[in-house]
Protein backbone atom coordinates (compact mmCIF):
# COMPACT_ATOMS: atom_id res chain seq x y z
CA UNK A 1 -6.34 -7.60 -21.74
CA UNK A 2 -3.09 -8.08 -19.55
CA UNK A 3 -2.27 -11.63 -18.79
CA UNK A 4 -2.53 -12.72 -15.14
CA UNK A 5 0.94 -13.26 -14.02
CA UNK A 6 1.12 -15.52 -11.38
CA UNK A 7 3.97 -16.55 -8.98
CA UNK A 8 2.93 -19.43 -6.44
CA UNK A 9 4.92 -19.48 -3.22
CA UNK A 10 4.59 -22.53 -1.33
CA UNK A 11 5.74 -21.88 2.30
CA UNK A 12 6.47 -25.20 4.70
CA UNK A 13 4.56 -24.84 7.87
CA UNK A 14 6.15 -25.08 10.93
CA UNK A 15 4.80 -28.05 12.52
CA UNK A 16 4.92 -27.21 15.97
CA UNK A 17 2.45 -28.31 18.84
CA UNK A 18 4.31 -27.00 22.22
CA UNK A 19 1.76 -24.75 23.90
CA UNK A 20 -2.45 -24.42 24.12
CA UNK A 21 -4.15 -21.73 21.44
CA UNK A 22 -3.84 -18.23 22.27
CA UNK A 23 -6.67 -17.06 20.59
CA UNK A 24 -7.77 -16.97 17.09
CA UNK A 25 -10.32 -19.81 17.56
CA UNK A 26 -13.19 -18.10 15.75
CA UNK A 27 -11.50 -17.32 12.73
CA UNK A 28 -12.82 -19.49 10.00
CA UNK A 29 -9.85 -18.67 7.22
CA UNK A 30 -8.25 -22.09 6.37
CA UNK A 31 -7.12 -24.06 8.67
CA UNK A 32 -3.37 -25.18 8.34
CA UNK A 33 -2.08 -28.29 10.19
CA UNK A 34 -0.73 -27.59 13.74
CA UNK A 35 0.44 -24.44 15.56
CA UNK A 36 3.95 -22.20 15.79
CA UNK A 37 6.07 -22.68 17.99
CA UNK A 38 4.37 -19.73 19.82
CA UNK A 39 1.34 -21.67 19.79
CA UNK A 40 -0.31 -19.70 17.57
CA UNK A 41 -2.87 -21.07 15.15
CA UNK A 42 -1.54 -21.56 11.67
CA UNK A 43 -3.67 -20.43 8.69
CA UNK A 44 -3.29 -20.99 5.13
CA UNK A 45 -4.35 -17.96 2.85
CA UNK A 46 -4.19 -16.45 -0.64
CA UNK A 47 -2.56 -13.25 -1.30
CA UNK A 48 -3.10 -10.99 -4.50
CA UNK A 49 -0.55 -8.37 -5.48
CA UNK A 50 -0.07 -5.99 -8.37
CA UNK A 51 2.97 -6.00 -11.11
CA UNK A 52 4.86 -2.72 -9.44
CA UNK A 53 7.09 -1.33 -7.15
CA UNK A 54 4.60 -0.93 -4.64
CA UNK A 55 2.98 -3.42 -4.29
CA UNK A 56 5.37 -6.16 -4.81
CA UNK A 57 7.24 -4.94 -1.71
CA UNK A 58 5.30 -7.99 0.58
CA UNK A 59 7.36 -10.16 -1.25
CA UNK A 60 10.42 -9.17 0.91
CA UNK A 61 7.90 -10.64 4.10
CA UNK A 62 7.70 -13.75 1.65
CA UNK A 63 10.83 -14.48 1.53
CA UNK A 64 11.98 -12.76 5.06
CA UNK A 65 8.94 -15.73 6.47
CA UNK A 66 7.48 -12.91 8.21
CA UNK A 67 4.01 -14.70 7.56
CA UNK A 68 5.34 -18.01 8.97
CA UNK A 69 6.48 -16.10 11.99
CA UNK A 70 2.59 -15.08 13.00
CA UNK A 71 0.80 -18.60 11.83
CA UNK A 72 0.65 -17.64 8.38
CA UNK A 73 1.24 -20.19 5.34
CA UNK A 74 0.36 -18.41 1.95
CA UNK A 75 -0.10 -21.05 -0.23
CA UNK A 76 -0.66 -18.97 -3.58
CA UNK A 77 0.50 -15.51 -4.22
CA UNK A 78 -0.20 -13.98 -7.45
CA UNK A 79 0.68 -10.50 -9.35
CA UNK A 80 -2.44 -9.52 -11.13
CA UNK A 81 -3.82 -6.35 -13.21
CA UNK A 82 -4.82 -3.73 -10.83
CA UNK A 83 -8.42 -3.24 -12.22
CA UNK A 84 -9.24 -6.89 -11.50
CA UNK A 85 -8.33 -6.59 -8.23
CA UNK A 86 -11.97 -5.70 -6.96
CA UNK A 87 -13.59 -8.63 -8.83
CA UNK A 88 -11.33 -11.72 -7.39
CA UNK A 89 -11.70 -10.64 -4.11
CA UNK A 90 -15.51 -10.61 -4.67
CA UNK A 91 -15.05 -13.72 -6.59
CA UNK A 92 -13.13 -15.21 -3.31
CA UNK A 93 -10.55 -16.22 -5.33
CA UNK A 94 -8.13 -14.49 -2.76
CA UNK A 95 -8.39 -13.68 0.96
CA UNK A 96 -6.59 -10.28 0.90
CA UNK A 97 -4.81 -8.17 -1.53
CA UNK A 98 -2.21 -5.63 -2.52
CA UNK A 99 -3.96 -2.24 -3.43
CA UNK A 100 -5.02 1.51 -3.00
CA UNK A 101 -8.40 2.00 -1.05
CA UNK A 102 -8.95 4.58 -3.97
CA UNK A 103 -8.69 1.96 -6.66
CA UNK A 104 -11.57 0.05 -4.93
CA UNK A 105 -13.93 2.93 -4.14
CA UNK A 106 -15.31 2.56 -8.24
CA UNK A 107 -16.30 -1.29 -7.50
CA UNK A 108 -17.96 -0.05 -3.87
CA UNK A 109 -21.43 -0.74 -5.29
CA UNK A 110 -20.26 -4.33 -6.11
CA UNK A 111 -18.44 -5.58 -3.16
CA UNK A 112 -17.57 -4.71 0.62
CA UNK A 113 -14.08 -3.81 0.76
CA UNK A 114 -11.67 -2.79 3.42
CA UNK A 115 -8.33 -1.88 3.75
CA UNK A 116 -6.88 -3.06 7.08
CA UNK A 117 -3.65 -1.74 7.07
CA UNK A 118 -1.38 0.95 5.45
CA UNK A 119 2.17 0.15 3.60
CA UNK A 120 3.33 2.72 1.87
CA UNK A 121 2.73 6.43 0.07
CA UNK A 122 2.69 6.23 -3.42
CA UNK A 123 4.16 9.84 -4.49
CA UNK A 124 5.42 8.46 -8.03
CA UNK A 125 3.30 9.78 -10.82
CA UNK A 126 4.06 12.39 -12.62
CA UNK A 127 4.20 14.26 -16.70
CA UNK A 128 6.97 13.20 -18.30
CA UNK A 129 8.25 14.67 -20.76
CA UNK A 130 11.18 15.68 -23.21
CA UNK A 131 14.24 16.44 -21.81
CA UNK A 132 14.58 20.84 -22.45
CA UNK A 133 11.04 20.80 -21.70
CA UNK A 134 10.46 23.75 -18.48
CA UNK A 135 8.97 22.39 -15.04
CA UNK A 136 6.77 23.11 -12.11
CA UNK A 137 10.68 23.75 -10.35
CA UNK A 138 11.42 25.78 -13.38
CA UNK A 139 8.24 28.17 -12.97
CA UNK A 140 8.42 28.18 -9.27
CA UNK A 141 12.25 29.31 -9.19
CA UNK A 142 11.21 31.90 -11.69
CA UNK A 143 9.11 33.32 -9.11
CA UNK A 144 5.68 32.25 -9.78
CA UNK A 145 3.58 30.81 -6.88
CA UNK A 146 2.70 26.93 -7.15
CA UNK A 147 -0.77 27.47 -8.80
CA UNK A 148 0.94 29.79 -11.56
CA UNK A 149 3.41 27.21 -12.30
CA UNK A 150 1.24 24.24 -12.38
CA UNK A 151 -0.63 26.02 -15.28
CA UNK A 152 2.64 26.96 -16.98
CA UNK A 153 3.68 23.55 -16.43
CA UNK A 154 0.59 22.00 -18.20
CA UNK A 155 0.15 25.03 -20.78
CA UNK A 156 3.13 22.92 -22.71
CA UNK A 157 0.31 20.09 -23.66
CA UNK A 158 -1.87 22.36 -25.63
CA UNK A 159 -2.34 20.71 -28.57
CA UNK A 160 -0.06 17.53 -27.87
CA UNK A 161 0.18 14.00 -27.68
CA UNK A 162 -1.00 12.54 -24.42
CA UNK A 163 -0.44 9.08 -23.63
CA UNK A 164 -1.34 7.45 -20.23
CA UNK A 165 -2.68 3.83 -19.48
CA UNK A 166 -6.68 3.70 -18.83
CA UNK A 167 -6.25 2.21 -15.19
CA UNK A 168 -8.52 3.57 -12.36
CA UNK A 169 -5.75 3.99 -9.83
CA UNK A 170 -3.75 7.49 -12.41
CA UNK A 171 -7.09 8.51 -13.14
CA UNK A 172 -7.58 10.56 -10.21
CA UNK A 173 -3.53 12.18 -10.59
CA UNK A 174 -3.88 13.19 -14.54
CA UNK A 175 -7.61 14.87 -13.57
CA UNK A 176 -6.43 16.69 -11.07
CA UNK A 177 -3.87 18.15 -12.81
CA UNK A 178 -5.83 18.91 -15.59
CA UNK A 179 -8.51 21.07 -13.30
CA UNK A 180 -5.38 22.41 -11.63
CA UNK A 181 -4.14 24.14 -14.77
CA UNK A 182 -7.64 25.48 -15.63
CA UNK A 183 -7.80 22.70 -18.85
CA UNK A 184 -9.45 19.49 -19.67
CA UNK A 185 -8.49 16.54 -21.66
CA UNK A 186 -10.14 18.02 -24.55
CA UNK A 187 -6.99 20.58 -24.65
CA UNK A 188 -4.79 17.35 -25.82
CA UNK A 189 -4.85 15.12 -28.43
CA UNK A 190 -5.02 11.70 -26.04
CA UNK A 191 -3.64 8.37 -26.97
CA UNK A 192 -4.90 5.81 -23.70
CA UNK A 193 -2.71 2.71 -24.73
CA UNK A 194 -0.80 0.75 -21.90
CA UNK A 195 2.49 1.71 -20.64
CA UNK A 196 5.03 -0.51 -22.71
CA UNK A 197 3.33 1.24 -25.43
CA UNK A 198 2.94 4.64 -24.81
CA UNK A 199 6.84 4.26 -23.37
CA UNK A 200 7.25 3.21 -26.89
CA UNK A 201 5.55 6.00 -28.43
CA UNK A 202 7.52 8.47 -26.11
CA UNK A 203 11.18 7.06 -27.36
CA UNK A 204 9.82 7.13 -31.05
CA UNK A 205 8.80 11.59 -30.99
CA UNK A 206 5.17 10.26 -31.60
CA UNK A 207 4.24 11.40 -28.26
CA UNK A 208 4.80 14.25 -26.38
CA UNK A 209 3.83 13.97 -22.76
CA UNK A 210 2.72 11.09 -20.79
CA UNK A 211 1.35 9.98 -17.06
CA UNK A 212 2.21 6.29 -16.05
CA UNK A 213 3.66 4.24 -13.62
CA UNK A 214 6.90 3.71 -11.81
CA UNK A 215 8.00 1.94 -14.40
CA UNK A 216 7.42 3.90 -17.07
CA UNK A 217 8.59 6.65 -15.56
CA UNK A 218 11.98 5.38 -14.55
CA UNK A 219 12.75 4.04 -18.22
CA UNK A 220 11.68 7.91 -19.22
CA UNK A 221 14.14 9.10 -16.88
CA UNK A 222 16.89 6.61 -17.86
CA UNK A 223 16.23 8.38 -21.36
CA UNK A 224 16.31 11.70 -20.43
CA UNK A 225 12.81 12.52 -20.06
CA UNK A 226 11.49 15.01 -18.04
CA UNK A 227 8.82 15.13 -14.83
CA UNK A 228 7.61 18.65 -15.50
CA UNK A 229 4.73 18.04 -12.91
CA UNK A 230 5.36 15.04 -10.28
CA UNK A 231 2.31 14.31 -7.43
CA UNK A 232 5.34 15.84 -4.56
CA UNK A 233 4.63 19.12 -6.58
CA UNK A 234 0.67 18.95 -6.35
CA UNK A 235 0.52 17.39 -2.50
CA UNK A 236 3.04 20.67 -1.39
CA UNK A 237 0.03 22.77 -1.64
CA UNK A 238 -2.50 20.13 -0.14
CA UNK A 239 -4.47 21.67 3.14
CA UNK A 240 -5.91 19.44 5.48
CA UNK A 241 -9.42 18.66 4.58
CA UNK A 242 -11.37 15.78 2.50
CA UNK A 243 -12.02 19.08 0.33
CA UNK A 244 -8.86 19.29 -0.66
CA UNK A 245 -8.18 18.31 -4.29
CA UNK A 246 -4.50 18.12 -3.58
CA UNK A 247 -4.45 15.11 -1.43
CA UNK A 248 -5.87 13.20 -4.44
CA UNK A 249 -2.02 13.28 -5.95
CA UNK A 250 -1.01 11.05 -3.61
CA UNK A 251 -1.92 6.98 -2.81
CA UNK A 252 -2.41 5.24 0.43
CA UNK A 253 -1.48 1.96 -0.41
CA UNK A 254 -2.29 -1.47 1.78
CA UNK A 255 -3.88 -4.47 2.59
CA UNK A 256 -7.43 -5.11 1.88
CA UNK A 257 -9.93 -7.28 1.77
CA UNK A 258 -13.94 -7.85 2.23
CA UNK A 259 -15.46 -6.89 5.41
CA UNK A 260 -17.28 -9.94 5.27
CA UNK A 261 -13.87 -11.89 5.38
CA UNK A 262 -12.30 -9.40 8.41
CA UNK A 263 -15.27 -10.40 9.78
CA UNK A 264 -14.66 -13.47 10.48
CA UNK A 265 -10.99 -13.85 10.49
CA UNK A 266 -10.58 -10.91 12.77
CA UNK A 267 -7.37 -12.39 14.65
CA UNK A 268 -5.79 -13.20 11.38
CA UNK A 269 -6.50 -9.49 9.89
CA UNK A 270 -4.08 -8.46 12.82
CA UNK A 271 -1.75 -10.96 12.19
CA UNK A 272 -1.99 -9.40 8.61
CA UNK A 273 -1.03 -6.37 9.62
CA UNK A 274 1.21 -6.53 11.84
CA UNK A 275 3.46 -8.58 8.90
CA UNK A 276 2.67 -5.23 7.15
CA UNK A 277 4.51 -2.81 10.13
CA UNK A 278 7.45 -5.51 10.11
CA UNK A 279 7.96 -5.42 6.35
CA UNK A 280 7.92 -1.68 6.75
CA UNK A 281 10.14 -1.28 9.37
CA UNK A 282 12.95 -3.82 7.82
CA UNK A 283 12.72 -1.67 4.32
CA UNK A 284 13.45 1.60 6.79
CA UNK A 285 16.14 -0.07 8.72
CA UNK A 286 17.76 -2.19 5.71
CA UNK A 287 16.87 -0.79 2.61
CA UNK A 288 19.94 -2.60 0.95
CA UNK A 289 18.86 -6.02 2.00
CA UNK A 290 15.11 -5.03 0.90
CA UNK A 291 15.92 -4.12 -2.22
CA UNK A 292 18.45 -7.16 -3.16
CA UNK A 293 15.13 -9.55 -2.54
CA UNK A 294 12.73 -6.63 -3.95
CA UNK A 295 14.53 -5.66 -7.14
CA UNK A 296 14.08 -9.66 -8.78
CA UNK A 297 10.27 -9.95 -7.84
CA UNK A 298 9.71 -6.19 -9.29
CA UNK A 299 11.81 -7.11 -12.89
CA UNK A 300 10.04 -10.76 -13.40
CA UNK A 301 6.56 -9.44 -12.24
CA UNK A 302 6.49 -5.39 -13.92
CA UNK A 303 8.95 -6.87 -17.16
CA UNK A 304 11.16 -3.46 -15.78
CA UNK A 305 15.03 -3.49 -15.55
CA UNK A 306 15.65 -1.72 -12.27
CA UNK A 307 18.73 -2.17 -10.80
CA UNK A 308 19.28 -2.64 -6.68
CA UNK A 309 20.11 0.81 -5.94
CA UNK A 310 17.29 2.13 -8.29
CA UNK A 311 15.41 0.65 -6.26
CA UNK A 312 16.26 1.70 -2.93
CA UNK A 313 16.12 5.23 -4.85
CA UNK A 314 12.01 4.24 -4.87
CA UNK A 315 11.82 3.46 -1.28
CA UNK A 316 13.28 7.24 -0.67
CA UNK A 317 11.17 8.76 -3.32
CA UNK A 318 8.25 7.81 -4.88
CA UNK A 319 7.02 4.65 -2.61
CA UNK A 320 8.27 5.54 0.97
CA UNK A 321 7.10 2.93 3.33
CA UNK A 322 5.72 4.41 6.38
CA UNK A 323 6.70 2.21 10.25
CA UNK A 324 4.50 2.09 12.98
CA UNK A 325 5.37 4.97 14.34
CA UNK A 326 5.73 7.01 11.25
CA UNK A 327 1.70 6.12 10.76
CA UNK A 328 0.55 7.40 14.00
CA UNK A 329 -0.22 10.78 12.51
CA UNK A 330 -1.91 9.44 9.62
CA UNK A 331 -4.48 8.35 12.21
CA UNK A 332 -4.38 10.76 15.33
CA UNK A 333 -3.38 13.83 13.92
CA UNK A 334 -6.26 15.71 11.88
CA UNK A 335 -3.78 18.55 10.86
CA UNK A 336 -1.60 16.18 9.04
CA UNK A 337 -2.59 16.21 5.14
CA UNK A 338 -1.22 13.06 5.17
CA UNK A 339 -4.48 11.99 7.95
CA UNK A 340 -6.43 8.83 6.27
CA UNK A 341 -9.58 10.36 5.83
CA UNK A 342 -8.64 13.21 3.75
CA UNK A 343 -7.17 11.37 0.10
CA UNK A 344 -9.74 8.61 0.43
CA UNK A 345 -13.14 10.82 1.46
CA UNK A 346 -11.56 13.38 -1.42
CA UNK A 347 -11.64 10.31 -4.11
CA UNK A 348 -15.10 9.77 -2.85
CA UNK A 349 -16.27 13.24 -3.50
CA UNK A 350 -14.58 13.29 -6.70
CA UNK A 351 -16.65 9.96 -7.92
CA UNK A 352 -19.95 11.68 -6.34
CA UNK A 353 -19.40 15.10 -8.47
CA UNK A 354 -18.53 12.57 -11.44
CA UNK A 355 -22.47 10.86 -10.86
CA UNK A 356 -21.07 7.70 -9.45
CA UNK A 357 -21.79 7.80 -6.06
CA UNK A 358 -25.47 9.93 -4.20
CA UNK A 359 -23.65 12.65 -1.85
CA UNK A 360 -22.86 11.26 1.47
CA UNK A 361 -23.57 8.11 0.32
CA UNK A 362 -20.07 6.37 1.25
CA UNK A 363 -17.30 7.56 3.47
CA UNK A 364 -13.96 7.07 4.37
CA UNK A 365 -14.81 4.75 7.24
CA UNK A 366 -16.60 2.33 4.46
CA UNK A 367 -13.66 1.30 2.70
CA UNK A 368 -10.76 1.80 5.74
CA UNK A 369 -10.38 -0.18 9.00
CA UNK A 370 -6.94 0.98 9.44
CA UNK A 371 -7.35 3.29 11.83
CA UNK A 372 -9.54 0.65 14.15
CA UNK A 373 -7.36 -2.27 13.53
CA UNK A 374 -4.38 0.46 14.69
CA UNK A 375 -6.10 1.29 17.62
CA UNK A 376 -6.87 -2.15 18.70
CA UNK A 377 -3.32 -3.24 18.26
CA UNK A 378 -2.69 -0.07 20.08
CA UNK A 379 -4.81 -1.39 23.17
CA UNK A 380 -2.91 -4.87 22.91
CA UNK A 381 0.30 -2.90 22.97
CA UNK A 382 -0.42 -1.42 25.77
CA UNK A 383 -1.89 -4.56 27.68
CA UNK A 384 1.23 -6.54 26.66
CA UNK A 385 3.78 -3.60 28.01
CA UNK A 386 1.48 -4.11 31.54
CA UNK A 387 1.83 -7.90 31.81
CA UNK A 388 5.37 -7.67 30.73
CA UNK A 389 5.65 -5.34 34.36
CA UNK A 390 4.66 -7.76 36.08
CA UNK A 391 7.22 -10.75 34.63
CA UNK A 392 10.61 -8.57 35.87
CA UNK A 393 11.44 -11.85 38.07
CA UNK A 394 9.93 -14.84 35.63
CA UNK A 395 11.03 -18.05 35.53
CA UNK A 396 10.67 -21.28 34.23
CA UNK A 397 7.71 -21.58 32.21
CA UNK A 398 6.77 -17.87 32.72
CA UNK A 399 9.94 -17.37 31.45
CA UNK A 400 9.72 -18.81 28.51
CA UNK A 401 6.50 -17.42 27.59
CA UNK A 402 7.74 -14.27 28.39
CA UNK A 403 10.43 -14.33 25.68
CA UNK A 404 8.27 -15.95 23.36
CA UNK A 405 5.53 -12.73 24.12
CA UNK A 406 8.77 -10.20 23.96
CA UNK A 407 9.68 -11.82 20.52
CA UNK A 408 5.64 -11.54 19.01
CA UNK A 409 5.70 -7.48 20.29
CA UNK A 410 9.42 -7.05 18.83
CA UNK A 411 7.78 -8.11 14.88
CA UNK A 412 4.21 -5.94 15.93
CA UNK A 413 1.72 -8.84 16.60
CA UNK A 414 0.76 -7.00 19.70
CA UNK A 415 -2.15 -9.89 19.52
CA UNK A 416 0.05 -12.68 20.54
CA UNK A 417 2.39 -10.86 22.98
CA UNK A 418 -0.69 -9.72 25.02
CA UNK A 419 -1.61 -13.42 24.86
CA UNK A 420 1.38 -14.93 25.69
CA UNK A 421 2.43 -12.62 28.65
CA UNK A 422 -1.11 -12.79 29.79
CA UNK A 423 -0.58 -16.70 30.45
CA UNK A 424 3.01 -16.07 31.64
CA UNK A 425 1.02 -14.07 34.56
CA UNK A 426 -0.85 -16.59 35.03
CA UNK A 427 2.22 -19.31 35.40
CA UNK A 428 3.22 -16.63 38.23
CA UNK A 429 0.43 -16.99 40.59
């Protein structure tokens, strides 16, 4: 078993005590000394995150203090193994974690999970393999459609060396490749090892082709190796539909946590994720910056060797981190294959033809409250742009709670800036 790498980040809370409680006063999270300078209640919470590229990316919020900025003091943050995800967040040994929806559908029989908010794509898997070797862009420039060439692509492992980690999360990628090219796992000679290992076994000839992450795959490339079938290949063909097979090539990573938990620390969960939309938007707008903070957290935590502008290569590529607006098809637009419901209710069908799961037994809507936390920051949004009409000729205190409001919707906590330009309405009359 992987060790549990853990990184603590002690934050110092702003100890500030200028205006009454805008809201938040039913949340039961932990209860941090004092409020921001916004008023806003401050809360003291433990964040989980996994050892890659894509999920190490809050780190940037860490050490931007996007947290502090909305009440938020994390007062552990720790880089675990993505299969024990699910069981400390049951375990309560964190509030809210780093993860794919996907990965947590297996462990839906154990524990209540949902993922509150969307970071990033995760496009980055793919079959690696020896440089000389022909790919899916090979095949397709020869003429052949995209199913033809997938099956050309894959015909190459007949007989071969397959090496790819056992975790949960590629599961779903390497099996629907397989059923793509009209073989099974039975066609290769497999090798499931972790990635260090099976990189290992790649740079010594002893393997042939391998699935893994980031990671892995960059080292590959650094060597020369190969993608002869990436997930951007597979997801090209995807239609629209939770029956499409296709959409399963791709990750819709985020924020999660138990239901029980949102529950009762509804305000915060916004808070949450409106620290998510800010992280986002800063990578889009400054992906230099990001990736000077990003690139140390993803070498210590992964044991990798990227460099800066590798790096920003990721954010371009393989983990593009999707804004605020950049989301709003994923949850209003049912044509997009990108839409929410369509890669996670497509996991869930896989896991009920696999026995796992009774048909209809889960749904999308069990393990994501994205789209409703989106629409109810949405709402606020829209509340907040209607009080700020009426503040054109503020002053004074009004004034100041104005800016303070126009400050909380300029970093997404739509929460707070309806709050706070609700009371500086009030100070009007």
């Amino acid at each position: 078993m992987k060790k549990m790498i853990r990184v603590t980040v002690c934050l110092i809370m702003t100890a500030a005590l200028t205006l009454a409680g805008c809201s938040g006063g039913s949340d039961k999270s932990k209860s941090a000394e004092g409020k921001t300078e916004a008023g806003i209640p401050q809360v003291s919470l433990k964040f989980a995150t996994e050892p890659y590229p894509d999920h190490t990316v809050p780190y940037v919020g860490i050490e931007k203090k996007f947290f502090e900025d909305v009440g938020i003091t994390l007062e552990k943050v720790d880089a675990i193994d993505a299969d024990k995800v699910p069981s400390v967040l049951i375990a309560g040994n964190y509030d809210f974690a780093s993860g794919a929806p996907s990965l947590f559908i297996p462990s839906m029989g154990q524990g209540d999970f949902t993922t509150f908010a969307f970071s990033n794509l995760f496009l980055g898997y793919s079959v690696m393999a020896p440089e000389g070797t022909k790919t899916y862009s090979d095949f397709v420039k020869e003429g052949m459609s995209g199913e033809e060439a997938i099956k050309a692509a894959l015909g190459q492992m007949k007989g071969k060396v397959f090496t790819y980690p056992s975790e949960s999360a590629i599961k779903p990628f390497i099996d629907l490749c397989f059923q793509k090219a009209g073989m099974t796992l039975d066609d290769v000679e497999n090798e499931v090892i972790d990635d260090s290992n099976g990189v290992a076994l790649m740079l010594a000839g002893r393997a042939d082709f391998k699935v893994g992450g980031v990671p892995a795959a960059a080292t590959l490339s650094s060597k020369g190796f190969v993608p002869i079938l990436s997930a951007k290949d597979i997801v090209e063909t995807a239609e629209p539909s939770e029956d499409s097979k296709e959409v399963r090539s791709i990750l819709h990573n985020g924020w999660t946590t138990t239901e029980k938990w949102a529950e009762e620390n509804h305000d915060t969960v916004l808070r949450l994720a409106s620290v998510c939309f800010r992280i986002n938007q800063y990578v889009n707008d400054d992906p230099k910056e990001a990736a000077k903070i990003h690139v140390n957290y993803v070498n210590q935590l992964a044991g990798t060797e990227f460099t800066e502008e590798e790096v920003q290569a990721l954010y371009k590529t393989s983990i593009p981190l999707y804004t605020w607006d950049m989301q709003k098809p994923w949850f209003e637009d049912k044509e997009d294959a990108l839409y929410w419901e369509y890669e996670i209710g497509s996991t869930i069908k896989m896991y009920e033809d696999e026995g796992m799961f009774k048909s209809g037994e889960y749904g999308p809507s069990d393990i994501v409250s994205a789209d409703k936390i989106y629409a109810e920051l949405k709402e606020l949004k829209a509340e907040a742009d209607s009080n700020f009409e009426k503040l054109e000729n503020a002053d004074g205190t009004a004034l100041e709670l104005k800016e303070k409001a126009e400050y909380q919707y300029s970093i997404f906590n739509y929460l707070d800036a309806r709050n706070l330009s609700e009371q500086a309405v009030k100070e009007m009359k």
